[in-house]
PDB file of N, CA and C in Angstrom:
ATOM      1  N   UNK A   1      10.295  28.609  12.340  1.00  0.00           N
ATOM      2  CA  UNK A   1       9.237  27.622  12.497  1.00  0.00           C
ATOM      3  C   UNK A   1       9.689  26.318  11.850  1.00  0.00           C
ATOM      4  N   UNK A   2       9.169  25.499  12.512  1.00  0.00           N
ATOM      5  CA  UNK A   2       9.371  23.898  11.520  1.00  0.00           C
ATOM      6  C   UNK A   2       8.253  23.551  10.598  1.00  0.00           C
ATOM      7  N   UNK A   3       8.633  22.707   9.498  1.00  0.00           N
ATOM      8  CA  UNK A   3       7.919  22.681   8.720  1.00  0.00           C
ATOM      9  C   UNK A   3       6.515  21.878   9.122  1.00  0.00           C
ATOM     10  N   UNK A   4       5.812  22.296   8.207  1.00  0.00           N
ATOM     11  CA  UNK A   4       4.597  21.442   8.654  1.00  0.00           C
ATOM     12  C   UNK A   4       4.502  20.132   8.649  1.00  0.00           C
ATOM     13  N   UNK A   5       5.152  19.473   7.492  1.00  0.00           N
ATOM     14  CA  UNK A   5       4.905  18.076   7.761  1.00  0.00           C
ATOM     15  C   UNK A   5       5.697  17.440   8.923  1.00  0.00           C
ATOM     16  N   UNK A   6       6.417  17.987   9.365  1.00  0.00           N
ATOM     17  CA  UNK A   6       6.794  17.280  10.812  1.00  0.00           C
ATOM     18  C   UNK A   6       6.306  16.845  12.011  1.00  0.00           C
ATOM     19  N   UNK A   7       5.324  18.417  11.724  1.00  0.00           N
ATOM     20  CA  UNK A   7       4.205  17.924  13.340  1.00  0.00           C
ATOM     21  C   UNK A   7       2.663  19.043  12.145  1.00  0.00           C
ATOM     22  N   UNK A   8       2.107  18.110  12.179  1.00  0.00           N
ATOM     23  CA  UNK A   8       0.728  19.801  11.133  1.00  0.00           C
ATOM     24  C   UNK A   8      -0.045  19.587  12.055  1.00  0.00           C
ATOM     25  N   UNK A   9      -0.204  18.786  13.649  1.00  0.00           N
ATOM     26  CA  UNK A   9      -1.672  19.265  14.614  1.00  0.00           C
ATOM     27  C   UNK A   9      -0.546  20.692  14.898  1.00  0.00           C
ATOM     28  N   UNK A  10       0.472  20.814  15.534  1.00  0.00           N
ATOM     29  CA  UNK A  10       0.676  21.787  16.542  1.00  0.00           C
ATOM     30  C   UNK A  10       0.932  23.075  15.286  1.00  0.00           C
ATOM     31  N   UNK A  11       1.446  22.610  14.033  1.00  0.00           N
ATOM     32  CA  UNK A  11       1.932  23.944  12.857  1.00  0.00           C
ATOM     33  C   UNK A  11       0.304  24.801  12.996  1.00  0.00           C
ATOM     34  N   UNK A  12      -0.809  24.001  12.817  1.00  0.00           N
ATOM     35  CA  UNK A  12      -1.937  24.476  12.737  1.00  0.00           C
ATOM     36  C   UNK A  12      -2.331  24.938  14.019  1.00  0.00           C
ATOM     37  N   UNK A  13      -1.986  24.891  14.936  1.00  0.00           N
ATOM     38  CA  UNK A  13      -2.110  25.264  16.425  1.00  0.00           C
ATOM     39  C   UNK A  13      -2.097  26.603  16.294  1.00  0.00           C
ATOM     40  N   UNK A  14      -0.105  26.931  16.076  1.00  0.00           N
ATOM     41  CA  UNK A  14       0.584  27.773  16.004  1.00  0.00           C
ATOM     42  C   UNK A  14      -0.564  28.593  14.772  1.00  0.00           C
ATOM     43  N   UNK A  15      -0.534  28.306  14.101  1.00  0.00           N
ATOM     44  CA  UNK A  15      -1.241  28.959  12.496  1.00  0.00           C
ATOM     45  C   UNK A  15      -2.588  29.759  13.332  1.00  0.00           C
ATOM     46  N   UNK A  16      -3.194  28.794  14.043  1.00  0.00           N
ATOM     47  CA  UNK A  16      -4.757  29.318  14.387  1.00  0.00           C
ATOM     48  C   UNK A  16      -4.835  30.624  15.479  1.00  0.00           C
ATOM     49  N   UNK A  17      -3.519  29.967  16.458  1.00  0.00           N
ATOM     50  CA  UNK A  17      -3.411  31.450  17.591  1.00  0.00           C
ATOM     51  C   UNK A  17      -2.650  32.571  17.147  1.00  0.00           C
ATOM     52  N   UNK A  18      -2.161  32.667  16.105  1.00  0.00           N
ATOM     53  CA  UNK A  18      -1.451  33.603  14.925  1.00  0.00           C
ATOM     54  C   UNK A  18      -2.890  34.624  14.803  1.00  0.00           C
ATOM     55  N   UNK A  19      -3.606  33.794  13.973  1.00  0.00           N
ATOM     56  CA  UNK A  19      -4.765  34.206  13.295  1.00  0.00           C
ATOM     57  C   UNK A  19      -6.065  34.662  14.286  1.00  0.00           C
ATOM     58  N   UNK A  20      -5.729  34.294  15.490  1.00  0.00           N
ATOM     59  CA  UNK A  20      -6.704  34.620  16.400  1.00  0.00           C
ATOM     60  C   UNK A  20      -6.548  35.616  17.299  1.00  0.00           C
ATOM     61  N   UNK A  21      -4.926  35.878  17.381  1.00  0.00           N
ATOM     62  CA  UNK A  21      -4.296  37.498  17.682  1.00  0.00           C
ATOM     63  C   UNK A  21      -4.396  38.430  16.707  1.00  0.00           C
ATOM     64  N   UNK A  22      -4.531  38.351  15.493  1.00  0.00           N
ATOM     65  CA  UNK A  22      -5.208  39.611  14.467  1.00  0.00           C
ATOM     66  C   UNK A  22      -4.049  38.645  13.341  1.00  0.00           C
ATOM     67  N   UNK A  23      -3.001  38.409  13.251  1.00  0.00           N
ATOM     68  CA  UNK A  23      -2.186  38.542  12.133  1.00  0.00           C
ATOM     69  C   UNK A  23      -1.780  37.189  11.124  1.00  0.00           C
ATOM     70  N   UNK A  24      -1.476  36.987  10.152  1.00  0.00           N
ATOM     71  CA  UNK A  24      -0.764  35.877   9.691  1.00  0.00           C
ATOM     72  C   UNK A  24       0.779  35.023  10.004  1.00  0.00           C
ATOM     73  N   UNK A  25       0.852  34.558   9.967  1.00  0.00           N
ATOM     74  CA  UNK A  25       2.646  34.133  10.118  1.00  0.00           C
ATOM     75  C   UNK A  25       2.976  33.996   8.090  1.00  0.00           C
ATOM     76  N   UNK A  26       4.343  34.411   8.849  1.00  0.00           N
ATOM     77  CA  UNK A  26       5.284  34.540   7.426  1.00  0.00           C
ATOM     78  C   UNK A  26       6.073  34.005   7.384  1.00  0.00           C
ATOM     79  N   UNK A  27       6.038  32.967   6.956  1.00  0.00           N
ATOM     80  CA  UNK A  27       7.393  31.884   6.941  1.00  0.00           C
ATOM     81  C   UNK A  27       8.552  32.284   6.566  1.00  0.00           C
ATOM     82  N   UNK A  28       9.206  32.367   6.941  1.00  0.00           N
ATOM     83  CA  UNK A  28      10.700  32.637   6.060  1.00  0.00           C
ATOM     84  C   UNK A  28      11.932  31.321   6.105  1.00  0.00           C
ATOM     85  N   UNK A  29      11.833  30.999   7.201  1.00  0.00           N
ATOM     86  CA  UNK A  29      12.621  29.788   7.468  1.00  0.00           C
ATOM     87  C   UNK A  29      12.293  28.824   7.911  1.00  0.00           C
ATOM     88  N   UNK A  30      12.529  27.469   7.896  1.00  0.00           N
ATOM     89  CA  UNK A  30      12.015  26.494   8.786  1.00  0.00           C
ATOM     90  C   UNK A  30      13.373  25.973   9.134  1.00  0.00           C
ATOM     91  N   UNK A  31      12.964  25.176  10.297  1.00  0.00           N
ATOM     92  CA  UNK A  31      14.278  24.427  10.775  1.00  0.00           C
ATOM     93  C   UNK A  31      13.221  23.441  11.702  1.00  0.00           C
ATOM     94  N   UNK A  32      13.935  22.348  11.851  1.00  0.00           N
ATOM     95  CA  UNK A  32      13.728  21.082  12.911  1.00  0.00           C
ATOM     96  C   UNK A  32      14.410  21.376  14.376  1.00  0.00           C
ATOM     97  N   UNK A  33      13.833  21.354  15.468  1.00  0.00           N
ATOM     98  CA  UNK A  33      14.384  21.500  16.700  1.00  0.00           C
ATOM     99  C   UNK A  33      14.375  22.391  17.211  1.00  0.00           C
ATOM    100  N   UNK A  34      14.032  22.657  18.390  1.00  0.00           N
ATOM    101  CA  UNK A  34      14.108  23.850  19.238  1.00  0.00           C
ATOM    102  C   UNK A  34      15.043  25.005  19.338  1.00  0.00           C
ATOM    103  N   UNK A  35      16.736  23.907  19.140  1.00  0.00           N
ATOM    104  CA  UNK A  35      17.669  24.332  19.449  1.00  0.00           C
ATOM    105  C   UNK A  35      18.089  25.424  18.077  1.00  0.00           C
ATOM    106  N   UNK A  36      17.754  25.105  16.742  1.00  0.00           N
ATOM    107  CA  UNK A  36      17.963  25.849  15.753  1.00  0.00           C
ATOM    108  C   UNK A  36      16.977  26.769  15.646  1.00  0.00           C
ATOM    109  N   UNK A  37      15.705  26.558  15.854  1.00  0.00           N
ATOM    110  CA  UNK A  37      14.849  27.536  15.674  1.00  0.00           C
ATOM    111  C   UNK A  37      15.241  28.915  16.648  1.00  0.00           C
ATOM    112  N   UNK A  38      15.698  28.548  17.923  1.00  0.00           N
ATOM    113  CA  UNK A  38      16.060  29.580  18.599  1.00  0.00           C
ATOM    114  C   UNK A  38      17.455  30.585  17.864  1.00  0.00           C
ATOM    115  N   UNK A  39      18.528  29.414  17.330  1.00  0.00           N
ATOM    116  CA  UNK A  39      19.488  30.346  16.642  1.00  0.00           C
ATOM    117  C   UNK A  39      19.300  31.299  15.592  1.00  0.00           C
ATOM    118  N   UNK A  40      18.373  30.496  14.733  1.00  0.00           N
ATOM    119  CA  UNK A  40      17.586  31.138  13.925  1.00  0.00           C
ATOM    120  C   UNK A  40      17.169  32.792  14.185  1.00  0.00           C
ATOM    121  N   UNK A  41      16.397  32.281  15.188  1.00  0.00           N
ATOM    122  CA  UNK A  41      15.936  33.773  16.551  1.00  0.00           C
ATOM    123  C   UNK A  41      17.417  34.246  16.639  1.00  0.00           C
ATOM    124  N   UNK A  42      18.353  33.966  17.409  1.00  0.00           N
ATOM    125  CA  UNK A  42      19.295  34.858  17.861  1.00  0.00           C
ATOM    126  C   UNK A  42      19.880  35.405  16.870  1.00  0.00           C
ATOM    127  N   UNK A  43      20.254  34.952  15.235  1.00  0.00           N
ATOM    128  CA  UNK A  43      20.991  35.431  14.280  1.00  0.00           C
ATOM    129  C   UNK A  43      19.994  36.316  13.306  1.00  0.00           C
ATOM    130  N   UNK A  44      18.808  36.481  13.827  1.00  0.00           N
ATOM    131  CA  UNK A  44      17.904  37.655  13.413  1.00  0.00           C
ATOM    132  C   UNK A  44      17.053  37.297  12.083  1.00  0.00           C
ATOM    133  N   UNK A  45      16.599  36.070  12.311  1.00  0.00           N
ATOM    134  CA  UNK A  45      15.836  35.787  10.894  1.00  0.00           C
ATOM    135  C   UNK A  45      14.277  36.207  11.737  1.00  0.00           C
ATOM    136  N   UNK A  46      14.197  36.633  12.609  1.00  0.00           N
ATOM    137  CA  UNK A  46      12.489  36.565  13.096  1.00  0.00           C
ATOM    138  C   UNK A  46      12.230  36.095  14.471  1.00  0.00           C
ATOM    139  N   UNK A  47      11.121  35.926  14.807  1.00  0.00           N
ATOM    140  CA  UNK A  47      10.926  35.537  15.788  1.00  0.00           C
ATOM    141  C   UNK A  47       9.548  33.912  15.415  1.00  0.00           C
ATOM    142  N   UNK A  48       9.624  33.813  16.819  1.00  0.00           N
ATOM    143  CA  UNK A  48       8.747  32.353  16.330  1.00  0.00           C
ATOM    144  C   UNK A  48       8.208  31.863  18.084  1.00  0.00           C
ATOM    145  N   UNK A  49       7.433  31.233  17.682  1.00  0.00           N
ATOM    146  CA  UNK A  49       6.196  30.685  19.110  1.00  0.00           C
ATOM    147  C   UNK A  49       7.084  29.212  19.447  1.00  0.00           C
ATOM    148  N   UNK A  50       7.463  29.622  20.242  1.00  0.00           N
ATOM    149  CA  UNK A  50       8.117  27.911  21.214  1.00  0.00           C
ATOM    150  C   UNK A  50       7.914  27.338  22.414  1.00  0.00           C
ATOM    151  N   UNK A  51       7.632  26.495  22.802  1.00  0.00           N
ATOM    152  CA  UNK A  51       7.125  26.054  24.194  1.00  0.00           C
ATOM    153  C   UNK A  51       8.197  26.668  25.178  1.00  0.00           C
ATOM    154  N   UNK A  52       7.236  26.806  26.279  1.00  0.00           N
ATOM    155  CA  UNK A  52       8.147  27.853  27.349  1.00  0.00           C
ATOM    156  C   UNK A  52       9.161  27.000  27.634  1.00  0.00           C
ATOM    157  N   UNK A  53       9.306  25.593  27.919  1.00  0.00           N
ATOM    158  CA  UNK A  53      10.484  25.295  27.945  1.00  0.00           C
ATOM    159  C   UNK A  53      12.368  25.295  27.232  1.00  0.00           C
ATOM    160  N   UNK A  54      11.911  25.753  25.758  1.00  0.00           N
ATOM    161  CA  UNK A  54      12.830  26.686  25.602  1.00  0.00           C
ATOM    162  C   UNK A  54      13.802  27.209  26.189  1.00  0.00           C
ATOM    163  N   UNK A  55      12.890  28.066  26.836  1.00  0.00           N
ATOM    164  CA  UNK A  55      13.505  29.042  27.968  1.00  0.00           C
ATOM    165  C   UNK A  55      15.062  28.473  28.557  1.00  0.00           C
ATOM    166  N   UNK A  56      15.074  27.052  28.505  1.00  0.00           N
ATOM    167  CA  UNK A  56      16.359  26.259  28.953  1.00  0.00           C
ATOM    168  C   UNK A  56      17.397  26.651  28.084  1.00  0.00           C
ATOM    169  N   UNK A  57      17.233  27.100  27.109  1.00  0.00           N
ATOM    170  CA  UNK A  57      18.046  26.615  25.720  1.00  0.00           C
ATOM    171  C   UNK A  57      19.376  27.821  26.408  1.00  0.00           C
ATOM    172  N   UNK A  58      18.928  28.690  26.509  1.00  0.00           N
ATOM    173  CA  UNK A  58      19.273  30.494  27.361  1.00  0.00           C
ATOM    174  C   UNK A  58      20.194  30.431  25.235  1.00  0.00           C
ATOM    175  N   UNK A  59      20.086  31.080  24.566  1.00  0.00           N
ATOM    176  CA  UNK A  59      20.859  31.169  23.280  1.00  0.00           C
ATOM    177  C   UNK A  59      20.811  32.946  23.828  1.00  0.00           C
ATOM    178  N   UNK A  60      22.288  33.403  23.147  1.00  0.00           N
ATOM    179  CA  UNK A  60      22.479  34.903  23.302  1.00  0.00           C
ATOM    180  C   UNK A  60      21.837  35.081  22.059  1.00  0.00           C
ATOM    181  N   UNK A  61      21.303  36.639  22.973  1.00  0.00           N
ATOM    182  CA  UNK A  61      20.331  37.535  22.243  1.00  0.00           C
ATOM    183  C   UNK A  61      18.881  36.905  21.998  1.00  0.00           C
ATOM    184  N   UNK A  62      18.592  36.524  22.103  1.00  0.00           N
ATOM    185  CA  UNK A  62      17.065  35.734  22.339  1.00  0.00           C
ATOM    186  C   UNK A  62      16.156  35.972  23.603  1.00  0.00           C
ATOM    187  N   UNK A  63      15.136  37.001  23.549  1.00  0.00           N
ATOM    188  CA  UNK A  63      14.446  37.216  24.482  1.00  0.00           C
ATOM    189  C   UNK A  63      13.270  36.421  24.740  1.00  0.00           C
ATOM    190  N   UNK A  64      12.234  35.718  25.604  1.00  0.00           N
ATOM    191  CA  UNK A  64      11.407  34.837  25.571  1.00  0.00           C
ATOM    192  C   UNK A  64      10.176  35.452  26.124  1.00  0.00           C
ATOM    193  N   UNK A  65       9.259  36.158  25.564  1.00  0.00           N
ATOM    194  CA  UNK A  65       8.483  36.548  26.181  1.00  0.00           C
ATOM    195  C   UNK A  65       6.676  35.311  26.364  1.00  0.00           C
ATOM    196  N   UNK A  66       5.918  35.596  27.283  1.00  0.00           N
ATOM    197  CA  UNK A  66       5.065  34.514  27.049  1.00  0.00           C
ATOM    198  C   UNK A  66       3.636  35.248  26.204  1.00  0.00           C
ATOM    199  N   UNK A  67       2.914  34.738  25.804  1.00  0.00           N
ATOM    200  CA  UNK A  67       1.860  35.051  25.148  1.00  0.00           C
ATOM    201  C   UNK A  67       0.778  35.642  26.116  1.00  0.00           C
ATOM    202  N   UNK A  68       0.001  37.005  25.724  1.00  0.00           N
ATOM    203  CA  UNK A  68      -0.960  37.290  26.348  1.00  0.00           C
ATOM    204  C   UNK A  68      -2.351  36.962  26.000  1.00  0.00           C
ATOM    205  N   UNK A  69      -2.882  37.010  26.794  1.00  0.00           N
ATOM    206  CA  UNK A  69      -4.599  36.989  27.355  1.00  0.00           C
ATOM    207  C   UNK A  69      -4.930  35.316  26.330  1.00  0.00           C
ATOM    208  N   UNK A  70      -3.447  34.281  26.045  1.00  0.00           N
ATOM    209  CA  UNK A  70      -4.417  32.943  25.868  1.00  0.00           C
ATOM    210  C   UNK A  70      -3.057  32.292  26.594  1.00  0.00           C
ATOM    211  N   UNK A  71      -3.254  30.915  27.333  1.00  0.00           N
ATOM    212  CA  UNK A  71      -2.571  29.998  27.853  1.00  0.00           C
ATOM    213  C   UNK A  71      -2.192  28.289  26.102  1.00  0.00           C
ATOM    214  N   UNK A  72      -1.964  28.570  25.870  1.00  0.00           N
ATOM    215  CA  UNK A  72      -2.097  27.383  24.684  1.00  0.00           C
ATOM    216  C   UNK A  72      -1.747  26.032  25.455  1.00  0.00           C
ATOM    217  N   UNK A  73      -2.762  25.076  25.084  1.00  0.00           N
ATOM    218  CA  UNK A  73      -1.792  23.723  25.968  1.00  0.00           C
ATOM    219  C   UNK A  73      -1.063  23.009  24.962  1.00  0.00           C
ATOM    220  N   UNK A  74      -1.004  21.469  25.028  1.00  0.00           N
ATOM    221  CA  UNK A  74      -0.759  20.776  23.902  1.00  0.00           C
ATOM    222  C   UNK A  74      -1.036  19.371  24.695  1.00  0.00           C
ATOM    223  N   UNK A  75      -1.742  18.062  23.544  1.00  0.00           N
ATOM    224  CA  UNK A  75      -2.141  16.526  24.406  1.00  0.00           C
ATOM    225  C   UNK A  75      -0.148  15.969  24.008  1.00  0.00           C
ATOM    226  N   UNK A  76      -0.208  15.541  24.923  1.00  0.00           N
ATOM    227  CA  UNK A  76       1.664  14.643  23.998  1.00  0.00           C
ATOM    228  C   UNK A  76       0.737  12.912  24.788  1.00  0.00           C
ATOM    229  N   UNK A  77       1.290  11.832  23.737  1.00  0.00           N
ATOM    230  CA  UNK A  77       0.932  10.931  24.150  1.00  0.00           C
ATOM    231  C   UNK A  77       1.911   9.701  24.322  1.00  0.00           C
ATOM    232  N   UNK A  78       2.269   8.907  24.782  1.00  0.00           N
ATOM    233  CA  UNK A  78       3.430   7.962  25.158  1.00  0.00           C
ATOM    234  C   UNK A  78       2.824   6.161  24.322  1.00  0.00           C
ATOM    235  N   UNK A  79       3.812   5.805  23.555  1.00  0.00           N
ATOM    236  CA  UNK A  79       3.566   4.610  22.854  1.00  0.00           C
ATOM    237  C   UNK A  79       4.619   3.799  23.721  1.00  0.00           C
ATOM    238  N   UNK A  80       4.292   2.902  23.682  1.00  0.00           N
ATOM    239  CA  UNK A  80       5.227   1.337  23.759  1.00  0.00           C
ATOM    240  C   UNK A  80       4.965  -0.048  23.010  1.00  0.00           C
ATOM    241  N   UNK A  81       5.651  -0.654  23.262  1.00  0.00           N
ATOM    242  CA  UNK A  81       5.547  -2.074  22.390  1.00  0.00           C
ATOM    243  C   UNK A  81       5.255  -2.579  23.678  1.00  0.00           C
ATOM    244  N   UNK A  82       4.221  -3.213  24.038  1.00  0.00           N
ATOM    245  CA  UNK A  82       3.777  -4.324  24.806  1.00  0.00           C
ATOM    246  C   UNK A  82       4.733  -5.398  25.179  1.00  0.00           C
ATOM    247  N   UNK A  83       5.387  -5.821  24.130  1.00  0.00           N
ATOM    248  CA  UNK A  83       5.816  -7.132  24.702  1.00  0.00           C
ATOM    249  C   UNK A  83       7.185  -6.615  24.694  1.00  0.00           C
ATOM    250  N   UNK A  84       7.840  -5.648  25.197  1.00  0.00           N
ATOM    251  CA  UNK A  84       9.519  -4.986  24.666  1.00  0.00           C
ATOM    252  C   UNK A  84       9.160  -3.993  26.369  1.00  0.00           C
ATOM    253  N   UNK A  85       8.360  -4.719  27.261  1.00  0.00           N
ATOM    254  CA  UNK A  85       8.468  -3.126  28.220  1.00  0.00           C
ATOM    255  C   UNK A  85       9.662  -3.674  29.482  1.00  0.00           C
ATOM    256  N   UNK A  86      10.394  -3.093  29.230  1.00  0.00           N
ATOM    257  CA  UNK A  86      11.659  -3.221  30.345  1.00  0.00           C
ATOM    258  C   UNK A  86      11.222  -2.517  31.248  1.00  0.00           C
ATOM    259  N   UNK A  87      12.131  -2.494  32.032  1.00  0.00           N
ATOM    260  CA  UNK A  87      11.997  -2.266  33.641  1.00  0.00           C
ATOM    261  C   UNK A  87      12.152  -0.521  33.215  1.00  0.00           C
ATOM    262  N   UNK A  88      12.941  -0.125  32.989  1.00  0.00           N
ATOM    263  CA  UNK A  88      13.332   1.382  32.359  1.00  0.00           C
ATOM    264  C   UNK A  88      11.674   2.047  31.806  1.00  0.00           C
ATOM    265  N   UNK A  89      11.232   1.088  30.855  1.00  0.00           N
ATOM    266  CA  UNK A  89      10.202   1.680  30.227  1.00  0.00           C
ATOM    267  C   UNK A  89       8.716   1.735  31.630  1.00  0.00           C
ATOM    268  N   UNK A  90       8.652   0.665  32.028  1.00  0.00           N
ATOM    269  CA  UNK A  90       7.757   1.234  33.119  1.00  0.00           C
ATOM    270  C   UNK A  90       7.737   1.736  34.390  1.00  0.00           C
ATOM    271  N   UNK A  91       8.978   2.012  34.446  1.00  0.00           N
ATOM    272  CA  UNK A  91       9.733   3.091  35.613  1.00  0.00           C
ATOM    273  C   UNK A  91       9.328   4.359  34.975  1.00  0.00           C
ATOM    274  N   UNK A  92       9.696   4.840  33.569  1.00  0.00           N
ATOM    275  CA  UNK A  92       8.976   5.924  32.501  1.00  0.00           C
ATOM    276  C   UNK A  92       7.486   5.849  32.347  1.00  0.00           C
ATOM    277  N   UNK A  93       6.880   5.014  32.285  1.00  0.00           N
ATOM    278  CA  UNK A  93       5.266   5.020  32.209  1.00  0.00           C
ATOM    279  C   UNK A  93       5.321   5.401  33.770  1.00  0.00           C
ATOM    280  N   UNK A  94       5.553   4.755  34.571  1.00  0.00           N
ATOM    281  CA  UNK A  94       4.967   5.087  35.735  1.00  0.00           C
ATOM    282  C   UNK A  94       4.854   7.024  36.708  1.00  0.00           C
ATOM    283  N   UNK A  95       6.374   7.161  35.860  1.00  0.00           N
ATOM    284  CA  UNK A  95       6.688   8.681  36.328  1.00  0.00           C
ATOM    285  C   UNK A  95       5.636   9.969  35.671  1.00  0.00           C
ATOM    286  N   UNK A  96       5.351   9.231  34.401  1.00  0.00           N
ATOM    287  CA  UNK A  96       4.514  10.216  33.141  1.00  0.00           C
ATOM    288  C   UNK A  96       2.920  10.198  34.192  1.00  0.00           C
ATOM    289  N   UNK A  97       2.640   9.147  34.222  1.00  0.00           N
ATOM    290  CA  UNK A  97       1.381   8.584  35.008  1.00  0.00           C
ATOM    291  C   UNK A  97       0.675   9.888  36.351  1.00  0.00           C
ATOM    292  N   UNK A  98       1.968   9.495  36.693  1.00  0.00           N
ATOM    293  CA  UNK A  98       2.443  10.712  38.599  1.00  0.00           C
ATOM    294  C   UNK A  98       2.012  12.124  37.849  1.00  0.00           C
ATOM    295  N   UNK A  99       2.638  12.243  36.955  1.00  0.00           N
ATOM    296  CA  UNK A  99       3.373  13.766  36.288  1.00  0.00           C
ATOM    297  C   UNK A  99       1.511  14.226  35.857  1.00  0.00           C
ATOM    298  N   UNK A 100       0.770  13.521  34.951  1.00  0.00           N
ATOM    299  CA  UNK A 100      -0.438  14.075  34.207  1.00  0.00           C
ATOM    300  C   UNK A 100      -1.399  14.476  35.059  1.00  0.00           C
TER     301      UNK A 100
END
């Protein structure tokens, strides 16, 4: 898991659907990034809740199973500087726009 102060809406996310399947989480490790948390997973420190996209990462020995009987979402929100929007950046606003 990553630590809380990095992201504490989604740590508490994670914390609440823990607690709402019967059990606690037990920290043992934290790490930053998807990509370590999964190694983490493959070199056998535990297991841990990661967005299904993951699933890209493919790390040996790491199985990905999805969560039953809840769907979890998450809001993600997009900033810019107003007066800094290049052509790039609202080619990116515009695709996010399509995408929601």
């Amino acid at each position: 898991m990553y630590p809380r102060s990095w992201n504490p809406g989604t740590f508490d996310q994670i914390t609440s659907l823990c607690r709402a399947a019967g059990f606690n989480m037990r920290l043992g490790q934290e790490a930053v990034g998807m990509q370590s948390i999964t190694s983490l997973v493959a070199t056998g420190f535990g297991v841990s809740l990661v967005p299904a996209s993951s699933q890209l990462l493919r790390s040996t020995g790491v199985v990905y199973r999805p969560l039953r009987g809840t769907t979890p979402t998450m809001d993600l929100a997009v900033a810019w500087l107003p007066e800094k929007l290049t052509a790039v950046t609202q080619n990116f606003l515009q695709v996010a726009r399509e995408t929601v």
